[in-house]
Protein backbone atom coordinates (compact mmCIF):
# COMPACT_ATOMS: atom_id res chain seq x y z
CA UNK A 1 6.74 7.23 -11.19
CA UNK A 2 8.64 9.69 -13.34
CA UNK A 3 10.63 8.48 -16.05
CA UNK A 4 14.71 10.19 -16.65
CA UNK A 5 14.05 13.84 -16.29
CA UNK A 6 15.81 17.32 -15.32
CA UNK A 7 18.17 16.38 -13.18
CA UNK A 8 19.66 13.01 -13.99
CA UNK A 9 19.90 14.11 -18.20
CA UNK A 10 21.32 17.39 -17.64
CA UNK A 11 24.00 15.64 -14.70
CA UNK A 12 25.32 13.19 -17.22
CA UNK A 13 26.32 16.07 -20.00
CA UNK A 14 26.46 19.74 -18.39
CA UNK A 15 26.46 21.49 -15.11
CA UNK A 16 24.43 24.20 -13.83
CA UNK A 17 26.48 26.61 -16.02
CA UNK A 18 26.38 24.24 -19.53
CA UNK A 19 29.30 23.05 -19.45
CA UNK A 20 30.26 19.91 -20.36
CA UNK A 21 30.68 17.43 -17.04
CA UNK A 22 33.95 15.57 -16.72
CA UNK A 23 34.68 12.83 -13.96
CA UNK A 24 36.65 9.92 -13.84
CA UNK A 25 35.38 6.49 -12.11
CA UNK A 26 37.41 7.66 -9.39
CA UNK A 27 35.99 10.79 -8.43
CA UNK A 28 32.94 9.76 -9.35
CA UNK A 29 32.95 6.69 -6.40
CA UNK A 30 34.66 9.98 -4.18
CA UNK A 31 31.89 11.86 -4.75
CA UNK A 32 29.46 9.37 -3.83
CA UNK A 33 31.14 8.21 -1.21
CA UNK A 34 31.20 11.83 0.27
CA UNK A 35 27.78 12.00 0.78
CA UNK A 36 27.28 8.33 2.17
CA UNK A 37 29.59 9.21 4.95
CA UNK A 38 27.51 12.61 5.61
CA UNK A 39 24.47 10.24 5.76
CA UNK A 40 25.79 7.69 7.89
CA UNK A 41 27.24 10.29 10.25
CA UNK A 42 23.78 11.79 10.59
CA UNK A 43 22.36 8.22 11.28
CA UNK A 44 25.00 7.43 14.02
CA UNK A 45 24.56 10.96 15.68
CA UNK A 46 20.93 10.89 15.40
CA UNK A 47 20.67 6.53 16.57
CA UNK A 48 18.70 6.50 13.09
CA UNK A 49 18.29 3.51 11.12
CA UNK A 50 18.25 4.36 7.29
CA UNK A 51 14.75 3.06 7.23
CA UNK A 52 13.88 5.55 9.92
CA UNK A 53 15.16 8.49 8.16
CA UNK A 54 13.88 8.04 4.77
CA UNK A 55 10.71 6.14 6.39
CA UNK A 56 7.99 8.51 5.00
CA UNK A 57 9.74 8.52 1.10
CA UNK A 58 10.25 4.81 1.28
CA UNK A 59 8.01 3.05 -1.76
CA UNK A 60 7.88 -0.61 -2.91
CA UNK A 61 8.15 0.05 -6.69
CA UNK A 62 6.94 -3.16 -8.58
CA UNK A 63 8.52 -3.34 -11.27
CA UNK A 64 6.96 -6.02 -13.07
CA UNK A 65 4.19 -8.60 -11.90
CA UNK A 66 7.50 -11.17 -10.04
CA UNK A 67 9.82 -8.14 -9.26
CA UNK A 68 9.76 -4.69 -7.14
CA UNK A 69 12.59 -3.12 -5.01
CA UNK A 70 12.18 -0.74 -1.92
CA UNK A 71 12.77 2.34 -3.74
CA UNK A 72 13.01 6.25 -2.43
CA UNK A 73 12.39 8.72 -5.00
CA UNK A 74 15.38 10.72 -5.92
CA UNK A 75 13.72 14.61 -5.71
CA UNK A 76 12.94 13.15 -1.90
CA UNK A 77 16.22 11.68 -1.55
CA UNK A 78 17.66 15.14 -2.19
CA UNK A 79 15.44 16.91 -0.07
CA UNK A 80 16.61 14.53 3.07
CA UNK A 81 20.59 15.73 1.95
CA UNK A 82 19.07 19.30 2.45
CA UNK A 83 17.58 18.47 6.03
CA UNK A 84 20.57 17.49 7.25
CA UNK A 85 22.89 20.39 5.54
CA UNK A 86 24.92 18.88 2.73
CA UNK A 87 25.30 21.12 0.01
CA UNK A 88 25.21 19.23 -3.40
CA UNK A 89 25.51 20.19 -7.25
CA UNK A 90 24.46 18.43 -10.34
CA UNK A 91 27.56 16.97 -10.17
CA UNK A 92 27.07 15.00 -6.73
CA UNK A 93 23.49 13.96 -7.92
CA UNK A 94 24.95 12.33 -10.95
CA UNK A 95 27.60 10.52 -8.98
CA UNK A 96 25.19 9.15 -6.24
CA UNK A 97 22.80 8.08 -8.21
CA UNK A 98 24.94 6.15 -10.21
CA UNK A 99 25.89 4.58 -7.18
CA UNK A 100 22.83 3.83 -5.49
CA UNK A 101 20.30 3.26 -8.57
CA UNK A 102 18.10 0.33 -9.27
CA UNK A 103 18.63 0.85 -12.87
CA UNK A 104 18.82 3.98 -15.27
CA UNK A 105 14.81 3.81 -16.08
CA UNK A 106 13.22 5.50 -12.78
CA UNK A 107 14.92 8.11 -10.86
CA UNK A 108 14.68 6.12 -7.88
CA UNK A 109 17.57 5.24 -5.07
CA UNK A 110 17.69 1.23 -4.63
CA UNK A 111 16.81 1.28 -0.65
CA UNK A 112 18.76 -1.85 -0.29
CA UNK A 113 21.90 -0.85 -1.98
CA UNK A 114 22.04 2.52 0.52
CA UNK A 115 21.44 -0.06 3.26
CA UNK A 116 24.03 -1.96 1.78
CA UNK A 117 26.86 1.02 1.83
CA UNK A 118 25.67 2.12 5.68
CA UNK A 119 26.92 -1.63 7.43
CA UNK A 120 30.10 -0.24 6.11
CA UNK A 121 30.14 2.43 8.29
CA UNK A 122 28.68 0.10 11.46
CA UNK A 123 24.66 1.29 10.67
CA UNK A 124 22.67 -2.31 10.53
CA UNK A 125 19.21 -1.85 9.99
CA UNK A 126 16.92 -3.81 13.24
CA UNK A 127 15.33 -6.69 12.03
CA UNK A 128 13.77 -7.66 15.62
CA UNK A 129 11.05 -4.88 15.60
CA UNK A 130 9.72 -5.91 11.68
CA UNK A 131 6.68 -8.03 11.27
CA UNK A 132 6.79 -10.53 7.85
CA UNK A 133 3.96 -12.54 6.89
CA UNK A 134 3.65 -15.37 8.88
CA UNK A 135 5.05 -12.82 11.95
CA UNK A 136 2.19 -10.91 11.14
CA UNK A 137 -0.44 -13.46 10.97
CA UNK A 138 1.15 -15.42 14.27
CA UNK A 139 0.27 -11.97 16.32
CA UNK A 140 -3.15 -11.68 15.13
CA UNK A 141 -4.08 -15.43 16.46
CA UNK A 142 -2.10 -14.57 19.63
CA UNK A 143 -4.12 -11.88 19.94
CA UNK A 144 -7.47 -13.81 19.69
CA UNK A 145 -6.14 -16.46 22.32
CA UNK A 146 -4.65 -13.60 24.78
CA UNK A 147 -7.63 -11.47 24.47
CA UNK A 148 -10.25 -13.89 23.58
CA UNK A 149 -11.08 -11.92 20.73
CA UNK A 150 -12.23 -13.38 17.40
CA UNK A 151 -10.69 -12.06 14.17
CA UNK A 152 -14.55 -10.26 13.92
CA UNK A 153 -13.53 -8.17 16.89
CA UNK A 154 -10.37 -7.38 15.94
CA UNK A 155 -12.13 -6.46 13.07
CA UNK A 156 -14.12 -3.58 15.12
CA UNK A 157 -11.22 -2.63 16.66
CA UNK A 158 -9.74 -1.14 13.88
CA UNK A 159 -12.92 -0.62 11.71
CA UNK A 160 -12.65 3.21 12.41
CA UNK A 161 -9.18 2.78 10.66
CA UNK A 162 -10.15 1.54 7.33
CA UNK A 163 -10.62 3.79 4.60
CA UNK A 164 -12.56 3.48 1.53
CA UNK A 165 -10.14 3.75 -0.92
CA UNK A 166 -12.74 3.27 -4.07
CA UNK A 167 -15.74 1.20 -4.36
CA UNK A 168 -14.10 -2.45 -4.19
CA UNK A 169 -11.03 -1.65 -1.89
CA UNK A 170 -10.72 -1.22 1.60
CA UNK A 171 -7.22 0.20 3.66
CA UNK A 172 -5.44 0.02 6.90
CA UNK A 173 -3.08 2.06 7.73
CA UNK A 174 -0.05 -0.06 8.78
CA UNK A 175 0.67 2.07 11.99
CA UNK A 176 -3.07 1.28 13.22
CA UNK A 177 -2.63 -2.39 12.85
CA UNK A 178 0.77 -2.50 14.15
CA UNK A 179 -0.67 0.42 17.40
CA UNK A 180 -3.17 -2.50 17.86
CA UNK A 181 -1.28 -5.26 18.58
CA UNK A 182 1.56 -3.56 20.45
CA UNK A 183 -0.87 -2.28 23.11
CA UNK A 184 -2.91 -5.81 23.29
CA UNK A 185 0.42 -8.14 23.69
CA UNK A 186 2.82 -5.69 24.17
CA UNK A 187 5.37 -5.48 21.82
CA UNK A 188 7.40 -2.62 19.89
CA UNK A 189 6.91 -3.43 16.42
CA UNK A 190 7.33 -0.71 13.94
CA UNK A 191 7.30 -1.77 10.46
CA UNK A 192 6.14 -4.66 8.46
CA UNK A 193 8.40 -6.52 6.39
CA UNK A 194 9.32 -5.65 2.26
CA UNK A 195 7.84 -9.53 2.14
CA UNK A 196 4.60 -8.84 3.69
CA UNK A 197 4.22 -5.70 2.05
CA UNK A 198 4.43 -7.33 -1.44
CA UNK A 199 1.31 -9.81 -0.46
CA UNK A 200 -0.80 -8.06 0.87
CA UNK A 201 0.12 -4.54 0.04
CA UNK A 202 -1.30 -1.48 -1.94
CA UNK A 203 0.57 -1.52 -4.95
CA UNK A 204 2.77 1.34 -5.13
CA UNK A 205 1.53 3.37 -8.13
CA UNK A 206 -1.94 3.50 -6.54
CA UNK A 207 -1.24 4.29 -2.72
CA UNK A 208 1.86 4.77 -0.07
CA UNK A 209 3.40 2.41 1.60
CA UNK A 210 1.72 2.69 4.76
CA UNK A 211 -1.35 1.19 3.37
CA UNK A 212 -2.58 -2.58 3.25
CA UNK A 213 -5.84 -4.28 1.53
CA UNK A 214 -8.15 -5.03 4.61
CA UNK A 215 -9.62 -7.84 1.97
CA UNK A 216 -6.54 -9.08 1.39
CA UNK A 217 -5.06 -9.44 4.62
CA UNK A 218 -8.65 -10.84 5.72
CA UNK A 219 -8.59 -13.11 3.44
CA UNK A 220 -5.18 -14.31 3.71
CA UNK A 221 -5.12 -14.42 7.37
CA UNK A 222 -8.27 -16.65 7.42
CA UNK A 223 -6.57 -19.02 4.94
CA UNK A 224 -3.41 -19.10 7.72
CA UNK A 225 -5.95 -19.85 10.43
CA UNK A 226 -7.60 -22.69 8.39
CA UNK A 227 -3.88 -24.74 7.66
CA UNK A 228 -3.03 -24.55 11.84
C-alpha cells in the first residue's frame, strides 16, 4: 500500500495552481458532505449498496497482526467519483479524505466510516445475503447432508477453481465457492463476511480480496466438523 503521496501532501498546502489552500472546519465538513450526497444519490438511483459499488476496490488492509479495516484505496475511490460524473479538485480530495480516513498513514477511505455516513441518507448495507464463519462452515455441512457429498467431493467440485498461488498456497476464488453452494441449496449469497475474511483470508498485501486459502479453510472447516 502506498504511503502519503501526490495528492493528499499537495491538498493539505496548495492547489492545482500553488497556492496556498484555505478552509475552515466548516467548509471543509460542506465539502465532504457534497460529495457523500452525490454518492448516496447514485446508490439510491442505481438500488446499490456501497459495498456493491466499490466491490472490486474493496481491500481488508491489516494493519497490524490483531487489527485491519475494510479499506478502498483513495486513487480508486476517485476514479468511482469520475464514473458517476462528479467533478472534484484537490480541494474536495483533501476534505473527503479527512472525513472518511482510517488514519493519516495510508491513503485509504475507512469502508466502514462511508458506510457509516450513507444510513444517513436511508442506504443500509444487506446483511442477509453475507456468509461469516460459522455461516460459512454451516452451508458446507448442509451441503454434504443435502447432497450426500463428502467435504472430498466438494473438494472436486471446485478443484478446477483453485489456483496455485506459489509453491505452499492454494486459492479459491470467493465467487466460485459462494456459485457452489447457491446452486446446490439454493441460496443468494454474495459476499463473505469482513470476519471470515480475516480467518481464513489472503492477506491483503499479497492477493485481492476475492481470494481465500483452500488449506486454511480445509483445515478450519474440518476442525468445525470435528466439535459438532
Amino acid at each position: 500500500m502506498e504511503k502519503k503521496s501526490f495528492i493528499i501532501d499537495k491538498s493539505k498546502s496548495r492547489d492545482e495552481e500553488g497556492n496556498l489552500i484555505e478552509i475552515t472546519t466548516e467548509q471543509l465538513s460542506q465539502k465532504a458532505e457534497l460529495i457523500i450526497i452525490k454518492i448516496a444519490d447514485h446508490l439510491f438511483s442505481q438500488k446499490l449498496t456501497v459495498r456493491r459499488l466499490f466491490k472490486s476496490i474493496i481491500f481488508s488492509h491489516q494493519v497490524n497482526s490483531e487489527e485491519f479495516y475494510e479499506a478502498i484505496p483513495l486513487k480508486n475511490f476517485l476514479d468511482v467519483l469520475k464514473q458517476i460524473n462528479f467533478k472534484y479538485d484537490l480541494t474536495d480530495v483533501y476534505c473527503i479524505f479527512t472525513k472518511l480516513k482510517y488514519n493519516d498513514e495510508y491513503e485509504t477511505i475507512d469502508l466502514n466510516k462511508l458506510i457509516d455516513e450513507m444510513e444517513n441518507y436511508g442506504i443500509f448495507e444487506k446483511t442477509d445475503n453475507i456468509l461469516g464463519t460459522n455461516e460459512l462452515f454451516n452451508k458446507i455441512y448442509d451441503l454434504t447432508e443435502k447432497t450426500k457429498f463428502t467435504f472430498e467431493e466438494i473438494e472436486q467440485q471446485i478443484s478446477s477453481h483453485i489456483t496455485i498461488k506459489d509453491q505452499d498456497t492454494h486459492v479459491i476464488k470467493i465467487d466460485n465457492l459462494l456459485n457452489l453452494i447457491n446452486s446446490k441449496l439454493n441460496n443468494s449469497y454474495t459476499e463473505i463476511s469482513k470476519e471470515c475474511m480475516s480467518k481464513i483470508g489472503i492477506s491483503a498485501e499479497n492477493s485481492s480480496q476475492e481470494m481465500i486459502s483452500f488449506e486454511k479453510f480445509r483445515s478450519d472447516y474440518i476442525n468445525y466438523v470435528n466439535k459438532k
